[in-house]
N, C-alpha and C. Protein backbone atom coordinates (compact mmCIF):
# COMPACT_ATOMS: atom_id res chain seq x y z
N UNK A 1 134.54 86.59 -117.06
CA UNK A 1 133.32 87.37 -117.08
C UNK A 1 133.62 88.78 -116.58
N UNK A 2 133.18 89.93 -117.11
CA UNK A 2 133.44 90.85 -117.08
C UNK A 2 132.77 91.50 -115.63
N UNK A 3 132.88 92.06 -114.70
CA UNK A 3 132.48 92.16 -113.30
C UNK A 3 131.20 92.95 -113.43
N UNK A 4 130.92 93.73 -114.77
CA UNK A 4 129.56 94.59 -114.31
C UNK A 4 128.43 93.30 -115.22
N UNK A 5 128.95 93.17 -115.85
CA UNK A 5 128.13 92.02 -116.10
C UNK A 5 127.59 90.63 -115.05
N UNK A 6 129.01 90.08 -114.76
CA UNK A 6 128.74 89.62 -113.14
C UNK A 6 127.48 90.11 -112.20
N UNK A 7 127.73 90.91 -112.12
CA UNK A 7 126.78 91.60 -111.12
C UNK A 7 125.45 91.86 -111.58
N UNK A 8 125.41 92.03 -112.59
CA UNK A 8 124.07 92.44 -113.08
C UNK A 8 123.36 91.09 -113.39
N UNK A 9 124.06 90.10 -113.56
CA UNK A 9 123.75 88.74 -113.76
C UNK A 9 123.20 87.61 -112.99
N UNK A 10 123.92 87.87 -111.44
CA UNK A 10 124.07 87.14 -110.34
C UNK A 10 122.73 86.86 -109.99
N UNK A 11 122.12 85.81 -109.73
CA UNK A 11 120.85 85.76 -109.09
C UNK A 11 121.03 84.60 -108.12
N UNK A 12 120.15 84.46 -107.05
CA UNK A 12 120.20 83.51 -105.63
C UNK A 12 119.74 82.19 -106.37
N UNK A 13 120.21 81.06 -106.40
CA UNK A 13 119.96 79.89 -107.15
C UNK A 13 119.36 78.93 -105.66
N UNK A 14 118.56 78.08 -105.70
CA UNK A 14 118.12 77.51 -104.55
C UNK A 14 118.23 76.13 -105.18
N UNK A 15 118.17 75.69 -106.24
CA UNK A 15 118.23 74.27 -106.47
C UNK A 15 119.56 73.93 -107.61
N UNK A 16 119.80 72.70 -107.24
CA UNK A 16 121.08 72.27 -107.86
C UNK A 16 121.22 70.80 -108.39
N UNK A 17 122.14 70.64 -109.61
CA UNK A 17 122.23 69.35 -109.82
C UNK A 17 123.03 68.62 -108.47
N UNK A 18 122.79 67.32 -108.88
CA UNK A 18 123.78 66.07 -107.70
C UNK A 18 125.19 66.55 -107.58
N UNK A 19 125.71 67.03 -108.82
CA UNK A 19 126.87 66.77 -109.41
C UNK A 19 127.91 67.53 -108.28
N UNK A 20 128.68 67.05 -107.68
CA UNK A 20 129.85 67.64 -106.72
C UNK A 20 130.06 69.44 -107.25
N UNK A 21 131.00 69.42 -106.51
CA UNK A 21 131.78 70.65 -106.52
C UNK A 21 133.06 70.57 -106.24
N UNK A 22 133.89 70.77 -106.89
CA UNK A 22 135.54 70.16 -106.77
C UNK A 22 136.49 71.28 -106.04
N UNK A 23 136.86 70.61 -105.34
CA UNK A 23 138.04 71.21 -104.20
C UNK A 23 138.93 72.63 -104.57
N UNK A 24 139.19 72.19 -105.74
CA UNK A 24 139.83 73.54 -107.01
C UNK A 24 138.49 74.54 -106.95
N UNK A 25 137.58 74.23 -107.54
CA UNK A 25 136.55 75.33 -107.57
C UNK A 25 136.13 76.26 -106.19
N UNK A 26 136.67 75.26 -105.20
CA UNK A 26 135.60 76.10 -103.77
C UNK A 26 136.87 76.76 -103.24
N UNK A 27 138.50 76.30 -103.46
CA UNK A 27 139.55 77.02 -102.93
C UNK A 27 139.39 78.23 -104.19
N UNK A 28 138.82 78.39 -105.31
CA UNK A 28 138.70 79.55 -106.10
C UNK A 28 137.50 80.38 -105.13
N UNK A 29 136.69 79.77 -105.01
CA UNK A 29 135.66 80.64 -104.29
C UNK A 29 136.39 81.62 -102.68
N UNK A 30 136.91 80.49 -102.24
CA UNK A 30 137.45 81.28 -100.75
C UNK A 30 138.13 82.44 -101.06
N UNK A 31 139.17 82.09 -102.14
CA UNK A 31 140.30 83.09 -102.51
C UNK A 31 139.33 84.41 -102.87
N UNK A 32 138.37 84.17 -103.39
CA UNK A 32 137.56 85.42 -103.71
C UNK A 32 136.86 86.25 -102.56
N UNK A 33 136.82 85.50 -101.26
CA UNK A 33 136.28 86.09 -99.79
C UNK A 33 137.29 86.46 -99.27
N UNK A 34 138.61 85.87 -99.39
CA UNK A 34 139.57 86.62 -98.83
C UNK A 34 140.14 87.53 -98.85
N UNK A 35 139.96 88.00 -100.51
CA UNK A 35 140.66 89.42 -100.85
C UNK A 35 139.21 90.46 -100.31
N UNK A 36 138.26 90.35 -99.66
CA UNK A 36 136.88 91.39 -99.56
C UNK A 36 138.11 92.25 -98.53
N UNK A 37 137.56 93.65 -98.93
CA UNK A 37 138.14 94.66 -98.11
C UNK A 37 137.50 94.46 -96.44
N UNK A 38 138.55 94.88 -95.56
CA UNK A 38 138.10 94.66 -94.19
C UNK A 38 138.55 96.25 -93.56
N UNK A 39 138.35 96.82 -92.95
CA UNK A 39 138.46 98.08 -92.09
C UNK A 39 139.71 97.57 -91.16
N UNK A 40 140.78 98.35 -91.42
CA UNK A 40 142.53 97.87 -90.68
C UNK A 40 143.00 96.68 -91.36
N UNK A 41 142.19 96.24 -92.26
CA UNK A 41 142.65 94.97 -93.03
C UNK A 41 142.82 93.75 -91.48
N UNK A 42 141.53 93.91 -91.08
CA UNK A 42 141.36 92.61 -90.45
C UNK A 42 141.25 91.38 -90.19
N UNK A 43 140.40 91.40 -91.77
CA UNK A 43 140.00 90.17 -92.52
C UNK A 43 139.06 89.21 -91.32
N UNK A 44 138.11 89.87 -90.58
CA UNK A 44 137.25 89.07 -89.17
C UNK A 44 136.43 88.02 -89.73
N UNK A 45 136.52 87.42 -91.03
CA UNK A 45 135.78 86.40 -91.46
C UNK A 45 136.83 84.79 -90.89
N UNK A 46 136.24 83.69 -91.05
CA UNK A 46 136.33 82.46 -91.14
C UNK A 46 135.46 81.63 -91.93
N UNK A 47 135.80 80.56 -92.68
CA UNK A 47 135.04 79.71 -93.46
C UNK A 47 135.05 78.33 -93.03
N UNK A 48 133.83 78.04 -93.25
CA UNK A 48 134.03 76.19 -93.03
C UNK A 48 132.77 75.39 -94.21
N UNK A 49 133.79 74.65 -94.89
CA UNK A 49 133.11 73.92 -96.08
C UNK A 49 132.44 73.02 -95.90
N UNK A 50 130.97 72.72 -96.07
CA UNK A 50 130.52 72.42 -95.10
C UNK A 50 129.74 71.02 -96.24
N UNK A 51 130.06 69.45 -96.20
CA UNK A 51 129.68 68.40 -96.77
C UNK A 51 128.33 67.73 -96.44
N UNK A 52 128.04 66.74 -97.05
CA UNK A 52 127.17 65.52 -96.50
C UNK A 52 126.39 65.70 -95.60
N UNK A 53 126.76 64.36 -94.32
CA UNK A 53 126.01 64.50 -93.06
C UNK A 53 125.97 65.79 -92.13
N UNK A 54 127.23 66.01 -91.95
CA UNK A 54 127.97 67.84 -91.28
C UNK A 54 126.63 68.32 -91.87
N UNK A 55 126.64 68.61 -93.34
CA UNK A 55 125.79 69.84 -93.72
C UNK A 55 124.65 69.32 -93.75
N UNK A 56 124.18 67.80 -93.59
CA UNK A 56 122.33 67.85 -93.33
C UNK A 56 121.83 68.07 -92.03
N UNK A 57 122.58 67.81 -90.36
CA UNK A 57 122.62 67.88 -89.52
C UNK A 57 122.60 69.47 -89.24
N UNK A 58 122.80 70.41 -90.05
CA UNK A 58 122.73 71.84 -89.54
C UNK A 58 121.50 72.25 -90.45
N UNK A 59 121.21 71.29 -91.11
CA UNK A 59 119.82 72.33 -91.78
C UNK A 59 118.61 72.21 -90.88
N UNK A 60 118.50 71.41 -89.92
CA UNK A 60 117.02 71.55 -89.31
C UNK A 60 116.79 73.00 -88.40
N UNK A 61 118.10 73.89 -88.91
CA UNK A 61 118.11 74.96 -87.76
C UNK A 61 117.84 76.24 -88.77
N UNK A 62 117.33 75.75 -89.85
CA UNK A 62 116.85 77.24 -90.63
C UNK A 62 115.27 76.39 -91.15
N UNK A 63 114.47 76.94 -91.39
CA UNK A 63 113.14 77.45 -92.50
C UNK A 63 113.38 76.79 -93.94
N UNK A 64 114.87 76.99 -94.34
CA UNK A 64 114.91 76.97 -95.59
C UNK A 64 116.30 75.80 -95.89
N UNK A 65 115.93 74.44 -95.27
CA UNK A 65 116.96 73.31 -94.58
C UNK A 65 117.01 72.91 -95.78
N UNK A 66 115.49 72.63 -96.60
CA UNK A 66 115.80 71.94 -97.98
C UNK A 66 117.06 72.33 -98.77
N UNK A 67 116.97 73.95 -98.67
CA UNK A 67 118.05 74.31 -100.01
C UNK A 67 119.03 73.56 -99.62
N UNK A 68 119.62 73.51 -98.29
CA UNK A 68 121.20 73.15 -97.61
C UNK A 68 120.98 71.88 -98.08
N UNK A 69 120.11 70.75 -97.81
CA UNK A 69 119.98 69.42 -98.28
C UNK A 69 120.06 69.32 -99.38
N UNK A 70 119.70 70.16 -100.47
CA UNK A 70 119.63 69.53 -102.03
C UNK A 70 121.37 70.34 -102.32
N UNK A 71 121.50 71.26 -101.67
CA UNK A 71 123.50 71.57 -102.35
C UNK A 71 124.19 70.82 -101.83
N UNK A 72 125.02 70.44 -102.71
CA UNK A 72 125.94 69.55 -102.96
C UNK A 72 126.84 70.36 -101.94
N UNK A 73 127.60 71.55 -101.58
CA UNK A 73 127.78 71.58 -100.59
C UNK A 73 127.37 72.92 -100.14
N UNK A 74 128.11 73.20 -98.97
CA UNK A 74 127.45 74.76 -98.21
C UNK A 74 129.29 75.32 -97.52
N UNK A 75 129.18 76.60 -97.96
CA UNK A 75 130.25 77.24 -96.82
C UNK A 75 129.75 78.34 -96.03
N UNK A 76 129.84 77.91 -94.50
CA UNK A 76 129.51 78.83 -93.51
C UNK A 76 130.37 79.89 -93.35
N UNK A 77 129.90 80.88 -93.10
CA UNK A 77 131.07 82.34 -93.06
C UNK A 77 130.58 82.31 -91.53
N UNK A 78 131.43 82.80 -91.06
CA UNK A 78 131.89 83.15 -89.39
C UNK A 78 132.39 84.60 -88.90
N UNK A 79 132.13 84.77 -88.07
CA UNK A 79 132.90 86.40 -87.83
C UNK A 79 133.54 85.76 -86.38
N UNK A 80 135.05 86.21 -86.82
CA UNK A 80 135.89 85.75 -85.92
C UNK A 80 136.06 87.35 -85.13
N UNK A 81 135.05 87.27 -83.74
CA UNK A 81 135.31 88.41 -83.06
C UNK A 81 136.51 88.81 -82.24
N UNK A 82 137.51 87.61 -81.89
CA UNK A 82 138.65 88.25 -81.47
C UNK A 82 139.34 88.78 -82.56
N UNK A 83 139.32 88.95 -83.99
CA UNK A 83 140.20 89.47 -84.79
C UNK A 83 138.86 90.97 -85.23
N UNK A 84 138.33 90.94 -84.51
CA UNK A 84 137.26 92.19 -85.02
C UNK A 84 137.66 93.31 -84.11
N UNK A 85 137.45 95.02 -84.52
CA UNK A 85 137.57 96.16 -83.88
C UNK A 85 136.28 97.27 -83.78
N UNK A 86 135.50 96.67 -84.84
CA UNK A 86 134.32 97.56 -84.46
C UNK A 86 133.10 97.00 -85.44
N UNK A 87 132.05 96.09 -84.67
CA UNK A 87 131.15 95.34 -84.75
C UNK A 87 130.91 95.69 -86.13
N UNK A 88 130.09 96.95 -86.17
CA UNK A 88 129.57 97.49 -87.29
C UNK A 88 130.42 97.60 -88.74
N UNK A 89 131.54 97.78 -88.43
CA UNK A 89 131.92 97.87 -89.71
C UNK A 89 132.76 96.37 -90.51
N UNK A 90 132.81 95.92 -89.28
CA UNK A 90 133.27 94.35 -88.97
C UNK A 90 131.97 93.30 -89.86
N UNK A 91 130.80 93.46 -90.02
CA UNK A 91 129.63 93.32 -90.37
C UNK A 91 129.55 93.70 -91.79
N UNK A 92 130.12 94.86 -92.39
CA UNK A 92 130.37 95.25 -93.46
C UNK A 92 131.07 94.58 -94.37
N UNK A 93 132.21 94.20 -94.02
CA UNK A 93 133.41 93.97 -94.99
C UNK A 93 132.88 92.20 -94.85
N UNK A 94 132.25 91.37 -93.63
CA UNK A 94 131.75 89.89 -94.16
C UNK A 94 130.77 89.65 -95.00
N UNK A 95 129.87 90.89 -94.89
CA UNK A 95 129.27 91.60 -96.11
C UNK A 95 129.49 91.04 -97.66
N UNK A 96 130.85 92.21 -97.57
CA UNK A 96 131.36 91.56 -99.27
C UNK A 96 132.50 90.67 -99.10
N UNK A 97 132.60 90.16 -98.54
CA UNK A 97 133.04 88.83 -98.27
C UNK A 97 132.37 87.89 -99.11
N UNK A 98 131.19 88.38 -97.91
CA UNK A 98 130.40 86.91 -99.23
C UNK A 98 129.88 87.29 -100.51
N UNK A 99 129.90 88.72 -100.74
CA UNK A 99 129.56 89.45 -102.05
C UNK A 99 130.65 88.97 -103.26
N UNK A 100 131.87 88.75 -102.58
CA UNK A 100 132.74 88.43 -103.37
C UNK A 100 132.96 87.44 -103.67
N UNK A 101 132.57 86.19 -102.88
CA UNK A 101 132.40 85.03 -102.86
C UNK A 101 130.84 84.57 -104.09
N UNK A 102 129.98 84.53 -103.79
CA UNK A 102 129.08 85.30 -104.70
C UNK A 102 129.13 85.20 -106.10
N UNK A 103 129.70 86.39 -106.21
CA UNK A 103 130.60 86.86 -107.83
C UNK A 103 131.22 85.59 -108.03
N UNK A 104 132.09 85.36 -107.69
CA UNK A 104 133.24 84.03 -107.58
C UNK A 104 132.75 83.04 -108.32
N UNK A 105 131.58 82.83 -107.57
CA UNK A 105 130.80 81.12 -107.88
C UNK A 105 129.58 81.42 -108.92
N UNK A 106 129.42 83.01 -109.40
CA UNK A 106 128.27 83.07 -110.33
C UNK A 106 129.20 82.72 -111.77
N UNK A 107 130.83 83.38 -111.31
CA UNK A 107 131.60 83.56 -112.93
C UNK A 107 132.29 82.51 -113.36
N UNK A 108 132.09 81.24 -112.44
CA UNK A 108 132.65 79.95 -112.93
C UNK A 108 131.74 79.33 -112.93
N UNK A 109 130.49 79.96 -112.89
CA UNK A 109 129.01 78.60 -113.67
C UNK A 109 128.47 78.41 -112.64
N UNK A 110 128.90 78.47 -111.60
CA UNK A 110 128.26 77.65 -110.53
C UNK A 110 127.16 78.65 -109.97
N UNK A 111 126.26 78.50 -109.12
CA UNK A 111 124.99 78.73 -108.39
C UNK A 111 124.81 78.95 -106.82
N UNK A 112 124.50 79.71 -106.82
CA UNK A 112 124.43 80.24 -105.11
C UNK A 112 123.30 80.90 -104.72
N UNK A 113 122.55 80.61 -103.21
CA UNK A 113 122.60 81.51 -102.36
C UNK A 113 122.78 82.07 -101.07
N UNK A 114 122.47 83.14 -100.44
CA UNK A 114 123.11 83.66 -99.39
C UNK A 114 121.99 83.43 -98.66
N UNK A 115 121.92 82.52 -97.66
CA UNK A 115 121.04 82.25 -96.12
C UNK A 115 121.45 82.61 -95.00
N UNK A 116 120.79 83.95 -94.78
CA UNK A 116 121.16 84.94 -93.70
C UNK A 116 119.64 84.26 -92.34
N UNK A 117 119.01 83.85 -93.08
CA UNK A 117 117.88 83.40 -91.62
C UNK A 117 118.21 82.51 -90.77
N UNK A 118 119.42 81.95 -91.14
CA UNK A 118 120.07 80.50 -90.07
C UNK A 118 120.50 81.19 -89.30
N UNK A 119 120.95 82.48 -89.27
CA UNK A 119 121.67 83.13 -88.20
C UNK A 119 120.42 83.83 -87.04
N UNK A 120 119.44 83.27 -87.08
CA UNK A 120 118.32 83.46 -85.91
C UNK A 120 118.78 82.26 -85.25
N UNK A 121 119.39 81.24 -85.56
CA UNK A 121 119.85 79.91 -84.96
C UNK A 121 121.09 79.46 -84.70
N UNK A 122 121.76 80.75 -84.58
CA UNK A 122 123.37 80.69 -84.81
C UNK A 122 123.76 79.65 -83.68
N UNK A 123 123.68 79.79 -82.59
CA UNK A 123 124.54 79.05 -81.49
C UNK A 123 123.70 77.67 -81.77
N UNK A 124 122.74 77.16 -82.20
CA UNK A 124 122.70 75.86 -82.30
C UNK A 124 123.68 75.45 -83.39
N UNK A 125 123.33 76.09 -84.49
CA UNK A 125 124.59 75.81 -85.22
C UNK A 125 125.89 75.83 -84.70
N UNK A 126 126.35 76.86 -84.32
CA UNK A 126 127.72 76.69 -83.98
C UNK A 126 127.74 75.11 -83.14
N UNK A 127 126.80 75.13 -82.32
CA UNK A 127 127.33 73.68 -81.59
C UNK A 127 127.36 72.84 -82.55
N UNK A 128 126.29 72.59 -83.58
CA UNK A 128 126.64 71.50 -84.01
C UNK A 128 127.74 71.10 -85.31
N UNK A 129 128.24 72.48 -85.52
CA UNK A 129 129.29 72.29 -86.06
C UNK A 129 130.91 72.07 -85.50
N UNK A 130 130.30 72.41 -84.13
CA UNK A 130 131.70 72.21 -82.92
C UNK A 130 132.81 73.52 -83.44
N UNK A 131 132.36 74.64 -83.45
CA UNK A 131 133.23 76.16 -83.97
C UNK A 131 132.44 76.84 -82.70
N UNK A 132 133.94 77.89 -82.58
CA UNK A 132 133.73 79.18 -81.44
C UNK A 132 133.91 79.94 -82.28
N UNK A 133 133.15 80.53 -83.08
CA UNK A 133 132.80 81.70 -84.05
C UNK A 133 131.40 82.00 -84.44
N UNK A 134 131.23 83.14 -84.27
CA UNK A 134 129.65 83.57 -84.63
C UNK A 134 129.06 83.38 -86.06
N UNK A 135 128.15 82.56 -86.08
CA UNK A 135 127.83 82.67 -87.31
C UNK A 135 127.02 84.01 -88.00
N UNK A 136 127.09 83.75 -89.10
CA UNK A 136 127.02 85.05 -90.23
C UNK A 136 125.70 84.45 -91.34
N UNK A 137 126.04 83.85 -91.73
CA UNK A 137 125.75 83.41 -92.97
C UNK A 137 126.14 82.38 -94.06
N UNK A 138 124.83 81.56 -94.04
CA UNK A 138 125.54 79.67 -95.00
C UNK A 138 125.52 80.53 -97.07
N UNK A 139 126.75 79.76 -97.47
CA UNK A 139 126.32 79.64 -98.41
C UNK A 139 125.80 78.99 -99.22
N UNK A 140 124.70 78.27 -99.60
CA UNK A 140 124.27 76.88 -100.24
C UNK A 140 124.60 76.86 -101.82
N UNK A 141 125.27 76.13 -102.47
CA UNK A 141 126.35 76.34 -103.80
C UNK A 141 126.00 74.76 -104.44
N UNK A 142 126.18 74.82 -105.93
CA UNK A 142 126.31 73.60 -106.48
C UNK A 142 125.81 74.14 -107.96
N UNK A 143 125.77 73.36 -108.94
CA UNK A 143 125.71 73.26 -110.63
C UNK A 143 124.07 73.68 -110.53
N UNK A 144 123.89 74.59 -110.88
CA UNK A 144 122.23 74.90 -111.20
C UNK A 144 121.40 74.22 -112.30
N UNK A 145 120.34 73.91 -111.65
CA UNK A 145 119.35 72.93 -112.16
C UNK A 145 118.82 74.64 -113.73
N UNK A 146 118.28 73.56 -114.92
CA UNK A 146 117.64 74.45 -115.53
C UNK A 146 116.49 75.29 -115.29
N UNK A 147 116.59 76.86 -115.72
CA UNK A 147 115.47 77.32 -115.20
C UNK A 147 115.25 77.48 -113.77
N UNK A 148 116.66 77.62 -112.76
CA UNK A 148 116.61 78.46 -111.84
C UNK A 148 117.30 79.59 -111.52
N UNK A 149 117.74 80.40 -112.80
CA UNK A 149 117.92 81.69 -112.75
C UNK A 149 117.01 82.08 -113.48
N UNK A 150 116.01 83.31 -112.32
CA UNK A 150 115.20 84.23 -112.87
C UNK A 150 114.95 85.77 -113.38
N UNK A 151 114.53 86.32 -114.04
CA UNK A 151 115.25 87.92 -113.54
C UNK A 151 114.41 88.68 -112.19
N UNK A 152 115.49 89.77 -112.65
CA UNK A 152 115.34 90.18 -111.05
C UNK A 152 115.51 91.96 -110.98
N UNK A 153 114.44 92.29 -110.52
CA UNK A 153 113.91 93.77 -111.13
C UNK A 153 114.76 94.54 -109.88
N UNK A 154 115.23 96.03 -110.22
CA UNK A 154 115.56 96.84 -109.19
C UNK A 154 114.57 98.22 -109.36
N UNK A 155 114.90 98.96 -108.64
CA UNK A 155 113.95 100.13 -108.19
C UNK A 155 114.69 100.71 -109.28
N UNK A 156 114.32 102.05 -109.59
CA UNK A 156 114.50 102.95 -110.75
C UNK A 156 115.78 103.41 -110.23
N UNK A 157 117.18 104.32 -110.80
CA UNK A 157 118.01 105.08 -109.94
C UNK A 157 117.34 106.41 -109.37
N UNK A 158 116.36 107.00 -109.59
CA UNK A 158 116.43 108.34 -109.09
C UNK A 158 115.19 108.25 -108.23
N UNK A 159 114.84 106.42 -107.59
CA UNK A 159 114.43 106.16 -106.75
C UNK A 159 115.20 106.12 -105.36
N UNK A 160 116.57 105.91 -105.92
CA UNK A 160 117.92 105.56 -104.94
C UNK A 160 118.61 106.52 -104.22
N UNK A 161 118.58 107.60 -105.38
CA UNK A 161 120.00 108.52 -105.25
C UNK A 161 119.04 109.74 -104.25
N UNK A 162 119.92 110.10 -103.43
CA UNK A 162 119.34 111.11 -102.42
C UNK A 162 120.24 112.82 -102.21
């Protein structure tokens, strides 16, 4: 898939078939968070693939637990602050981390979205995932059900450009 197309394509998928997600497909997905540019080439992210019970046991700590329950699975992004140098821009590059990750899983079929509100609940999570890393952001992933990509309007450009 051609990347501007990608992008223009990508939409947040919240529901998913049963159907797994295979080990090959999600080590394609990581490989796509790993190359995200980092500031000193830090790379301050961490991932954890997150299954089954693991991943129903962390959804009662967001609003939006269903999505995590109906994907087949979830990968948590982490910001590993001893490998970080400056918060802010450290914040950036896990950013497209998962931007790239994202892309990754829109151009091999698969369905995603990015749940940034679990991170009002980060340290319960972290405990109950048993990790010393800050959480960031779940990704909830799996085979999209029909008719849950919608379109998705942007502001005009010469609403943007300053």
């Amino acid at each position: 898939m051609d990347v501007h197309e990608a992008v223009k394509t990508r939409r947040s998928v919240r529901e998913y078939l049963k159907t797994d997600v295979s080990n090959l497909e999600i080590a394609e997905i990581l490989e796509a968070g790993r190359w995200a540019p980092s500031g000193l080439n830090n790379q301050p992210w961490k991932f954890m693939v997150v299954r089954g019970e693991k991943k129903d046991a962390f959804a009662k700590h967001t609003k939006y637990g269903r999505i995590i329950t109906g994907a087949p699975v979830c990968i948590a992004v982490f910001y590993d602050v001893e490998s970080g140098y400056d918060r802010d821009k450290d914040m950036q590059s896990i950013g497209a981390c998962i931007q790239n990750m994202l892309l990754a899983i829109h151009s091999i079929g698969l369905g995603a979205v990015w749940l940034g509100e679990i991170k009002n609940q980060h340290a319960a999570v972290e405990k109950e995932l048993d990790v010393k890393h800050e959480l960031m952001a779940v990704i909830a992933l799996g085979w999209p059900t029909k008719g849950t990509q919608g379109d998705a309007e942007r502001k005009e450009m010469q609403d943007l450009v300053v």
